[in-house]
Protein backbone atom coordinates (compact mmCIF):
# COMPACT_ATOMS: atom_id res chain seq x y z
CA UNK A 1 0.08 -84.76 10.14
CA UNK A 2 -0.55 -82.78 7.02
CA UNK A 3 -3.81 -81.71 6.22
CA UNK A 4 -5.84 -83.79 2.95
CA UNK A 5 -6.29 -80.05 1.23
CA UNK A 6 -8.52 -80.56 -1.35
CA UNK A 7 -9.30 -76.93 -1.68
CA UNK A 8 -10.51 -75.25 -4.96
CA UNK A 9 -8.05 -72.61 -5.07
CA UNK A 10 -5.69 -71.18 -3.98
CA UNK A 11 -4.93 -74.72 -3.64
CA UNK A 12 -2.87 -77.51 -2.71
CA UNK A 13 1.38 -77.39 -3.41
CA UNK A 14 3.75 -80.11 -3.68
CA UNK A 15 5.29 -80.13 -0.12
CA UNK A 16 9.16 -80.24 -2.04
CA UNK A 17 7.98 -76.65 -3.34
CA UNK A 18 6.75 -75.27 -0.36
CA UNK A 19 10.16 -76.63 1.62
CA UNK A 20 11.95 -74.65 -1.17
CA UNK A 21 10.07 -71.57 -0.94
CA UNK A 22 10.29 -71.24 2.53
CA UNK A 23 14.12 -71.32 2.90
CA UNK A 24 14.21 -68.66 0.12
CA UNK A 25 11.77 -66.46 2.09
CA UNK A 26 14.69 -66.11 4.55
CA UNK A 27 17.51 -66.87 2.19
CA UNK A 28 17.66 -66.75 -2.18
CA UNK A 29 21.00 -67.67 -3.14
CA UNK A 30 23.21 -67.00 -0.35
CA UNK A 31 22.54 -63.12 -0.81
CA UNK A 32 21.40 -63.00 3.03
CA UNK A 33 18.07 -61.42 0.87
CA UNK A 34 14.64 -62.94 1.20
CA UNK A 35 12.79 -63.64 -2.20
CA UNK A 36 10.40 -60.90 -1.23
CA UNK A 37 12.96 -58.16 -1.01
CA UNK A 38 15.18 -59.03 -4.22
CA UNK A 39 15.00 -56.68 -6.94
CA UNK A 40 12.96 -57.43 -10.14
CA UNK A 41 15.80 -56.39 -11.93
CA UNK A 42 17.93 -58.31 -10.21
CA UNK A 43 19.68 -61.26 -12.34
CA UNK A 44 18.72 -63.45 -9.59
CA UNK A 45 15.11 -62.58 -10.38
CA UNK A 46 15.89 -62.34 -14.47
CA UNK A 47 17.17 -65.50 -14.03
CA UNK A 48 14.13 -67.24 -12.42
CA UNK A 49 11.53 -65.57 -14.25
CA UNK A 50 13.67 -67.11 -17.63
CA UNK A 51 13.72 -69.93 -16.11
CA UNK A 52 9.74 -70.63 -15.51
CA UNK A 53 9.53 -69.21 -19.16
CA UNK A 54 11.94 -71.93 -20.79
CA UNK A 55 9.98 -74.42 -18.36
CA UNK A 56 6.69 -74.16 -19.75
CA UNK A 57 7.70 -74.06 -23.22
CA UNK A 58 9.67 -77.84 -22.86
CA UNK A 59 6.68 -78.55 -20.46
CA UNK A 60 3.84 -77.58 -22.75
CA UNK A 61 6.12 -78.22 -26.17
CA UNK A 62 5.10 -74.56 -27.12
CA UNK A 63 6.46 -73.78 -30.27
CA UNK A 64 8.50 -70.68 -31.49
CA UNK A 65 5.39 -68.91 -32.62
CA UNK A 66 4.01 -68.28 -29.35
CA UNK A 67 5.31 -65.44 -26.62
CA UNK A 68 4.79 -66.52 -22.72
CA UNK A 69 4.10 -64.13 -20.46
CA UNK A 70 3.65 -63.95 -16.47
CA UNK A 71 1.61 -60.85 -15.96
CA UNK A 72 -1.29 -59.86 -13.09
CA UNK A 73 -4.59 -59.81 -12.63
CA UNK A 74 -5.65 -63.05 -12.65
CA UNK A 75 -8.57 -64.38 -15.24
CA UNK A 76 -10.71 -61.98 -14.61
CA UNK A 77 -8.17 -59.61 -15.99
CA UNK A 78 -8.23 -61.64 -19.31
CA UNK A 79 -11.87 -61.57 -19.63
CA UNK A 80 -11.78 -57.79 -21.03
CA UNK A 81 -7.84 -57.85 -22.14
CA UNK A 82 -8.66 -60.98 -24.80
CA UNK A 83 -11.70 -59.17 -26.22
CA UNK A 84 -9.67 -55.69 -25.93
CA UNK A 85 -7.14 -57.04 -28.31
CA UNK A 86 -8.33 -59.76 -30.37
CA UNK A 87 -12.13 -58.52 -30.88
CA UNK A 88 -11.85 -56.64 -34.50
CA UNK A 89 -14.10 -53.44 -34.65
CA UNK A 90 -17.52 -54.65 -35.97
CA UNK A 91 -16.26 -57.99 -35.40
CA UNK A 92 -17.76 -60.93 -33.32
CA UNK A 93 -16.28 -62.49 -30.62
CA UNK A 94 -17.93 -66.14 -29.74
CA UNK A 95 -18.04 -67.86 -26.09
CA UNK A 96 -19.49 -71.24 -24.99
CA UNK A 97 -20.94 -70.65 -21.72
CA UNK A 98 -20.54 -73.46 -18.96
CA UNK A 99 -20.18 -71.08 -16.04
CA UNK A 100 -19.71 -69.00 -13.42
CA UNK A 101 -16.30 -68.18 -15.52
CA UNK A 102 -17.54 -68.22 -19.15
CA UNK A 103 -20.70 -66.01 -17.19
CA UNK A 104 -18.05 -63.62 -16.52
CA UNK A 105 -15.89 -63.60 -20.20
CA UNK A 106 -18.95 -62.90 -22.02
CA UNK A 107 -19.67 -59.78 -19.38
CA UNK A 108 -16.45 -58.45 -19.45
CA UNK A 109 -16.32 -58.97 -23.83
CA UNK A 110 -19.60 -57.06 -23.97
CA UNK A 111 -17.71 -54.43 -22.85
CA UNK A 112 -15.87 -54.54 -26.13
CA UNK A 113 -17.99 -55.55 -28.60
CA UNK A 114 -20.09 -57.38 -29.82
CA UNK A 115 -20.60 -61.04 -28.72
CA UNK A 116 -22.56 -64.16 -29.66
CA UNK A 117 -23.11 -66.94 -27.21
CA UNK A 118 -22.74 -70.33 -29.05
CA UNK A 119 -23.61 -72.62 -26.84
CA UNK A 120 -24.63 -72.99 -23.19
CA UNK A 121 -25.26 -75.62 -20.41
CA UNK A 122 -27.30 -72.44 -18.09
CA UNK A 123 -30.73 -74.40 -18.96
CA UNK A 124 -29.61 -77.26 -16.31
CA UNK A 125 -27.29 -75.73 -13.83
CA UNK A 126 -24.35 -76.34 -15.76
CA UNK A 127 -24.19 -79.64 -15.46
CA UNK A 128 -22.97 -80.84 -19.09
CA UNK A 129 -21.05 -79.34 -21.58
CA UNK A 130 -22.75 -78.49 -24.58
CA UNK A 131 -22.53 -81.07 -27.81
CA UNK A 132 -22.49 -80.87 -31.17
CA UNK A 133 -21.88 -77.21 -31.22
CA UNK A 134 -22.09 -75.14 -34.58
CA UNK A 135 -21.60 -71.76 -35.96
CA UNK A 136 -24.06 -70.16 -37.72
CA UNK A 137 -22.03 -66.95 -38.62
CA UNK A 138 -18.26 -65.79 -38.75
CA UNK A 139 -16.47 -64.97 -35.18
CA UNK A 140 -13.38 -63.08 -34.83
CA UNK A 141 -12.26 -65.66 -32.13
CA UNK A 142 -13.64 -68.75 -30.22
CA UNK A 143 -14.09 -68.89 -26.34
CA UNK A 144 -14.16 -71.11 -23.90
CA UNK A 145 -13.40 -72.24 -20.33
CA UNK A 146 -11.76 -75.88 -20.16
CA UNK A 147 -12.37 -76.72 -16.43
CA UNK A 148 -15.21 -75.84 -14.34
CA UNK A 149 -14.31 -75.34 -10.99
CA UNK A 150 -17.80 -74.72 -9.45
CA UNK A 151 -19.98 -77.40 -11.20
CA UNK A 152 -17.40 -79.51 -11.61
CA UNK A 153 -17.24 -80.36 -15.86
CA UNK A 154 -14.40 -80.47 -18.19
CA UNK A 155 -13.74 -80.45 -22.11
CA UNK A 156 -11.56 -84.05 -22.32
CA UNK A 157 -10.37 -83.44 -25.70
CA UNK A 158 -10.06 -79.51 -27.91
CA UNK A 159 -9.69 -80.87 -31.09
CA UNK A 160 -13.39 -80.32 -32.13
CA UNK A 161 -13.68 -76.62 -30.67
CA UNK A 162 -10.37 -76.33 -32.78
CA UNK A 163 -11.59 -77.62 -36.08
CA UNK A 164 -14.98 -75.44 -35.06
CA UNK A 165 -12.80 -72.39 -35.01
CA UNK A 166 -10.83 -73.22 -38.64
CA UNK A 167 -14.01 -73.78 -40.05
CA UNK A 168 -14.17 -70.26 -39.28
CA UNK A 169 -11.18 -68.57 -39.88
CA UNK A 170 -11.78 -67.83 -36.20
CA UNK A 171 -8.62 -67.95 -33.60
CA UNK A 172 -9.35 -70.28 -30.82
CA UNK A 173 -8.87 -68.87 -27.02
CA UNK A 174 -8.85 -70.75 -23.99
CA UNK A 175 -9.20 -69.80 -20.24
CA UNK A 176 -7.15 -72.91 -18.50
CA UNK A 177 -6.78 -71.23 -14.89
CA UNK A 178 -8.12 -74.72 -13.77
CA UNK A 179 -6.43 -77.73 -15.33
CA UNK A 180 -3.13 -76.24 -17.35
CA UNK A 181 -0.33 -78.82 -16.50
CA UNK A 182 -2.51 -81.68 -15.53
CA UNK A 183 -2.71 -83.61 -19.19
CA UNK A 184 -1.09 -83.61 -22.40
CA UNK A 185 -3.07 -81.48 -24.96
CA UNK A 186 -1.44 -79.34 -28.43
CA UNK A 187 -0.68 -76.07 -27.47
CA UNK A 188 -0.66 -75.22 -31.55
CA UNK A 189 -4.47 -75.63 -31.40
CA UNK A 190 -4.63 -72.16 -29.35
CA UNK A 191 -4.26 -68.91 -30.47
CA UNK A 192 -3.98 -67.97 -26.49
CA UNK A 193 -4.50 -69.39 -23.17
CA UNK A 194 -4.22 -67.62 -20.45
CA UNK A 195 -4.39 -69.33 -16.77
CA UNK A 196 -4.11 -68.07 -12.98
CA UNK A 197 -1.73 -69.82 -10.84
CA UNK A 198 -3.13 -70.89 -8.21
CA UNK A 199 -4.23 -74.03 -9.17
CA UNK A 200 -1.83 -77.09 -10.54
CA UNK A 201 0.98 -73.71 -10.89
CA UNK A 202 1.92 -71.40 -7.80
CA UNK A 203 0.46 -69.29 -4.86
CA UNK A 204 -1.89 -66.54 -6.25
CA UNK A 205 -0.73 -63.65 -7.83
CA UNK A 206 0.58 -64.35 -10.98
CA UNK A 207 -1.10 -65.57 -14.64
CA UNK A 208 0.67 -67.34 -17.36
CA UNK A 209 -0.20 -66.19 -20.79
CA UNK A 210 0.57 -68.38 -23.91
CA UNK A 211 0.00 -66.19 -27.15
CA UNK A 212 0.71 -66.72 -30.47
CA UNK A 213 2.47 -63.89 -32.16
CA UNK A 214 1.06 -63.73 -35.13
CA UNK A 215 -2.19 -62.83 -34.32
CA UNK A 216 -1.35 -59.15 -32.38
CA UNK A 217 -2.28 -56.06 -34.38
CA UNK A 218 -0.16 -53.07 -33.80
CA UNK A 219 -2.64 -50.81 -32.26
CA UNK A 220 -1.69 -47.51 -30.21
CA UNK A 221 -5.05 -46.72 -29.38
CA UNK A 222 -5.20 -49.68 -26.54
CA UNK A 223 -4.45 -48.73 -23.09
CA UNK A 224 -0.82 -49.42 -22.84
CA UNK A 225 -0.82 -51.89 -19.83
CA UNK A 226 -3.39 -53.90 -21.36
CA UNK A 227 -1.45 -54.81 -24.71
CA UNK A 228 0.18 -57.45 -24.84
CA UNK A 229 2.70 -56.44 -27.06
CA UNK A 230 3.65 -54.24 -24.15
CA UNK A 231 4.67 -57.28 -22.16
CA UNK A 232 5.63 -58.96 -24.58
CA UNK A 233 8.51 -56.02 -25.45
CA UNK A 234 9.07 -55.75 -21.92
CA UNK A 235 9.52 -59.35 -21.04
CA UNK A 236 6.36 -59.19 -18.59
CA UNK A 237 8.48 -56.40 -16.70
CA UNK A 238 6.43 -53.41 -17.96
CA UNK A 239 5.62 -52.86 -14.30
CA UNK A 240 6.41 -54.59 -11.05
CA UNK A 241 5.98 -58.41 -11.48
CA UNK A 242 4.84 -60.51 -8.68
CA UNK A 243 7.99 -62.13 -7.75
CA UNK A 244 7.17 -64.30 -4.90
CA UNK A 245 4.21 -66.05 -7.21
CA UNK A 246 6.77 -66.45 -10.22
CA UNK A 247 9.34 -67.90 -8.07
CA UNK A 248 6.67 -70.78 -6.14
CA UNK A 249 6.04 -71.02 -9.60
CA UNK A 250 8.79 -71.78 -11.66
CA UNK A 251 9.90 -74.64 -8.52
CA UNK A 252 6.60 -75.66 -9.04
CA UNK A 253 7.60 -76.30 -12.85
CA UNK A 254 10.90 -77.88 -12.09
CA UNK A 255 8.99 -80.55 -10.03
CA UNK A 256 6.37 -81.28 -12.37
CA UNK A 257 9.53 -81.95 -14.74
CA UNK A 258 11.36 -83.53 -12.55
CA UNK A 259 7.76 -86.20 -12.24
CA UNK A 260 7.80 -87.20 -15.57
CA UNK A 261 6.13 -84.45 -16.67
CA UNK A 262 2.37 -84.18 -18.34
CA UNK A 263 1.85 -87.59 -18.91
CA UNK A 264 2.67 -88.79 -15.59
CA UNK A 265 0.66 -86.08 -14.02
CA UNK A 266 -2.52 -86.81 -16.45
CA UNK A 267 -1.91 -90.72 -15.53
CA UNK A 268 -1.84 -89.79 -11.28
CA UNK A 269 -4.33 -87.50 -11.74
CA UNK A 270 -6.94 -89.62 -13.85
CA UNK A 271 -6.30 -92.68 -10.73
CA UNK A 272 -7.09 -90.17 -8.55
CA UNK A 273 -10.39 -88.97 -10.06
CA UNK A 274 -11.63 -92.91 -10.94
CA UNK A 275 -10.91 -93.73 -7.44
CA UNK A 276 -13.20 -90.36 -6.09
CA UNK A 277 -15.99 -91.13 -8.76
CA UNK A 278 -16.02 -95.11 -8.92
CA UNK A 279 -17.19 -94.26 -4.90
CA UNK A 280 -19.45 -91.54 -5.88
CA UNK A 281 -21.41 -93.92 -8.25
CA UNK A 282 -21.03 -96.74 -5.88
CA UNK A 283 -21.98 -95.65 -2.65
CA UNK A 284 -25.55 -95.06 -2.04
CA UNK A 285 -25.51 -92.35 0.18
CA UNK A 286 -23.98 -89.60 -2.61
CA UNK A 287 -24.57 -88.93 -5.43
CA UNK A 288 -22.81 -86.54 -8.30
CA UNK A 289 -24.06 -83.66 -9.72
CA UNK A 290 -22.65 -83.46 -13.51
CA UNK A 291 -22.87 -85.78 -16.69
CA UNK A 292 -20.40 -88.62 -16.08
CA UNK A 293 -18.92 -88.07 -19.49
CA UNK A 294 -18.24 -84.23 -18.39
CA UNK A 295 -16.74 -85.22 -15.33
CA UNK A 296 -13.73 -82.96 -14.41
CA UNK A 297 -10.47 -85.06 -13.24
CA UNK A 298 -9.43 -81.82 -11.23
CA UNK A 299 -12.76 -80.98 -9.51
CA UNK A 300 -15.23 -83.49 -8.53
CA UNK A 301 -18.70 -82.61 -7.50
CA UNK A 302 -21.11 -84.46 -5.40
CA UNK A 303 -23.83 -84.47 -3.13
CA UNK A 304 -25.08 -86.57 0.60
CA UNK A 305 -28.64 -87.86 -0.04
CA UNK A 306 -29.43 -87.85 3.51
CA UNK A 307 -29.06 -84.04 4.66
CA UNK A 308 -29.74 -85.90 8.44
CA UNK A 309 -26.13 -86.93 7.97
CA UNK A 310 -24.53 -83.71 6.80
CA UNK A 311 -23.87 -82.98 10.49
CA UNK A 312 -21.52 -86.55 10.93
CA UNK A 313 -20.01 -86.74 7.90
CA UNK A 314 -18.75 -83.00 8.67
CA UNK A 315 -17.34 -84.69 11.61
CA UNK A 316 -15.67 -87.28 10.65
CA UNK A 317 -13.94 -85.30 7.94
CA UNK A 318 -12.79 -82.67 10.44
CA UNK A 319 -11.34 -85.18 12.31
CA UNK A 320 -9.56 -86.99 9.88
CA UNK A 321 -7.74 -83.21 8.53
CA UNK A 322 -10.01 -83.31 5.37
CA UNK A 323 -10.30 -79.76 4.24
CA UNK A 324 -11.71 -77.57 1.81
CA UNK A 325 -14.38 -80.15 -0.25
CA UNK A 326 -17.60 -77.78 0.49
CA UNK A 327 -19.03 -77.01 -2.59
CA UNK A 328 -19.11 -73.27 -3.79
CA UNK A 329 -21.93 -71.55 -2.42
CA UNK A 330 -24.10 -71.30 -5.91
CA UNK A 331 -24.65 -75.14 -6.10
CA UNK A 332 -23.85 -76.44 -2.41
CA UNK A 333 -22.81 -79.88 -1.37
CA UNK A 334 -19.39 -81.14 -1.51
CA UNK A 335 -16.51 -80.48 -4.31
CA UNK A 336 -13.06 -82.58 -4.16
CA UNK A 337 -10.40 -80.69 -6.13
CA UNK A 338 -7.86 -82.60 -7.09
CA UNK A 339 -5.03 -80.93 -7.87
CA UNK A 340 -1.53 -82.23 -9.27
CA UNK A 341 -0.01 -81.73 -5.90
CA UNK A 342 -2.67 -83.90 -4.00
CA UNK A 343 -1.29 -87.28 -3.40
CA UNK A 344 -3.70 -90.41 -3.26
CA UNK A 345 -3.51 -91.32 0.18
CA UNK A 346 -5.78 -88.00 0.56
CA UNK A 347 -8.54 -89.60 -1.92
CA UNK A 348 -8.07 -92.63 -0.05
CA UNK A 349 -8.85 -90.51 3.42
CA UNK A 350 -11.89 -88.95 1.52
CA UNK A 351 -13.01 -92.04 0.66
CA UNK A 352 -12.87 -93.79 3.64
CA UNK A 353 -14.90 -91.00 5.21
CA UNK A 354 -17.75 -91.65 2.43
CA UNK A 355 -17.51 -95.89 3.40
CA UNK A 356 -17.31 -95.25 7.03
CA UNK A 357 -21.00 -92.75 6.78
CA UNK A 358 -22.40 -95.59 4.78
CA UNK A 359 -21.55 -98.10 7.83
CA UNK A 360 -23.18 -96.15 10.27
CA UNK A 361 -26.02 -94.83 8.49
């Protein structure tokens, strides 16, 4: 019986993809070659690599204006590489802080520049997302983090930070490692988003970039890996990509295609998350720990009342192959990630846990 992963990442794949992946560990195309020994410059590899590219622009509808890029490093890369090549000199680079994530943006920007924090949700643990946000001076960009992994919050809709950032003349940034393919949003909104994989897209190891063209300065004096006009002249082959992580994800891709794409992933996904919170808020025993009208659909946060139970209910989920839904270590208690890939049946399991502690407490 598989196990109900509802790890935060690396997370949870569709079982199709991993099928597929695993056969081309031993075997891509009938070349008697496993995926991890095929040459980057293969056309085999050209070929997939083109592939995820075309798939995320149909996927996301990106329009012609904006460059796609798989490239290393993860987020925490594109902390310092936004800043390094959108923050003008003497300019201002703005972040809304709801994080660990946003915590770690506004470290890496300082780096840079100079930065103003707009808004932040430290003063209660992170548990909301700040409201009625305004700008009190020109930025040379807006950022922000649209799912919170740790604490468990999520912007629902951009179009305010985006009409925020016009009213500006600012470009608007995004890190989406969390929730990128699990609704329908407009990609024209963004300036860039960049987002590790290892979430609703692939293994770990790669990050998907979505830039818009326009907004690139020629300038020599950056280090040469971390331009992105480098990868974007190179086709994110400057150096070595991570082939593996492309490959998982550009199946990954095809099968979120081949499911009726965003908008029948936001509509499983949102079941998914009513079904985990309408228990939360019904069952006694648990309680969550953000604003219900932050709630993430991807991670959800909560908490046992009774720490005299923590002991059983760690039991029974053990024994029913529920794994991964301790919370990180900065806020404790439990955290259900709920991925694209997670079926229902495992929220069901989950749930069932939470209804069979209540029995016997």
């Amino acid at each position: 019986m598989k196990t109900h992963n509802f790890s935060a990442g690396p997370s949870i794949l569709p079982q199709e993809v991993i099928r597929q992946a695993s056969k081309a560990i031993m075997n891509i195309n009938n070349l008697d070659l496993s995926i991890l020994e095929i040459s980057h410059r293969s056309k085999d590899f050209v070929d997939i690599i083109d592939e995820a590219r075309e798939l995320t622009k149909k996927i996301l509808k990106i329009p012609q204006e904006y460059e796609v890029l798989f490239l290393q490093g993860g987020a925490s890369l594109q902390f310092y590489m936004s800043a390094l090549n959108l923050l003008e000199t003497g300019g201002i680079g703005g972040y809304i802080d709801t994080g660990t994530w946003s915590t770690k943006a506004i470290k890496e920007a300082n780096k840079v520049g100079k930065v103003h924090v707009i808004a932040s949700s430290r003063d209660e643990g992170y548990k909301y997302l700040p409201k009625n946000i305004k700008l009190d001076k020109n930025i040379d960009y807006l950022h922000f983090t649209s799912n919170n992994t740790i604490y468990g919050t999520q912007f629902k809709s951009f179009s305010e930070l985006y009409n925020l950032a016009q009213s500006r003349n600012a470009k608007l940034i995004c890190d989406m490692s969390s929730d990128i393919f699990s609704k329908v949003f407009d990609i024209s909104q963004f300036d860039l988003i960049y987002a590790g994989a290892q979430k609703n897209l692939g293994p770990a190891g790669a990050t998907l970039i979505i830039i818009k063209k326009e907004i690139l300065k020629n300038n020599n004096a950056l280090p040469t890996y971390l331009n992105y006009s480098t990868h974007i002249e190179k086709e994110s082959m400057f150096n070595t990509p991570p082939v593996f992580s492309i490959y998982v994800a550009m199946l990954t891709l095809r099968w979120i295609q081949e499911n009726g794409g965003l908008a029948s992933i936001e509509k499983k996904n949102k079941n998914k998350a009513n079904a985990m919170y309408d228990e939360i808020d019904r069952n006694p025993l648990f309680s969550g720990y953000t604003e219900n009208t932050d709630r993430s659909i991807m991670n959800a946060t909560f908490k046992l009342n009774n720490h005299k139970l923590e002991s059983e209910f760690k039991k029974l989920c053990h024994e029913s192959r529920i794994s991964g839904i301790y919370g990180h270590r900065s806020i404790g208690g439990y955290r259900a990630s709920m991925y694209n890939a997670l079926e229902i049946d495992s929220v069901n399991k989950l749930i069932e846990i939470m209804q069979i502690i209540e029995k016997i407490s």
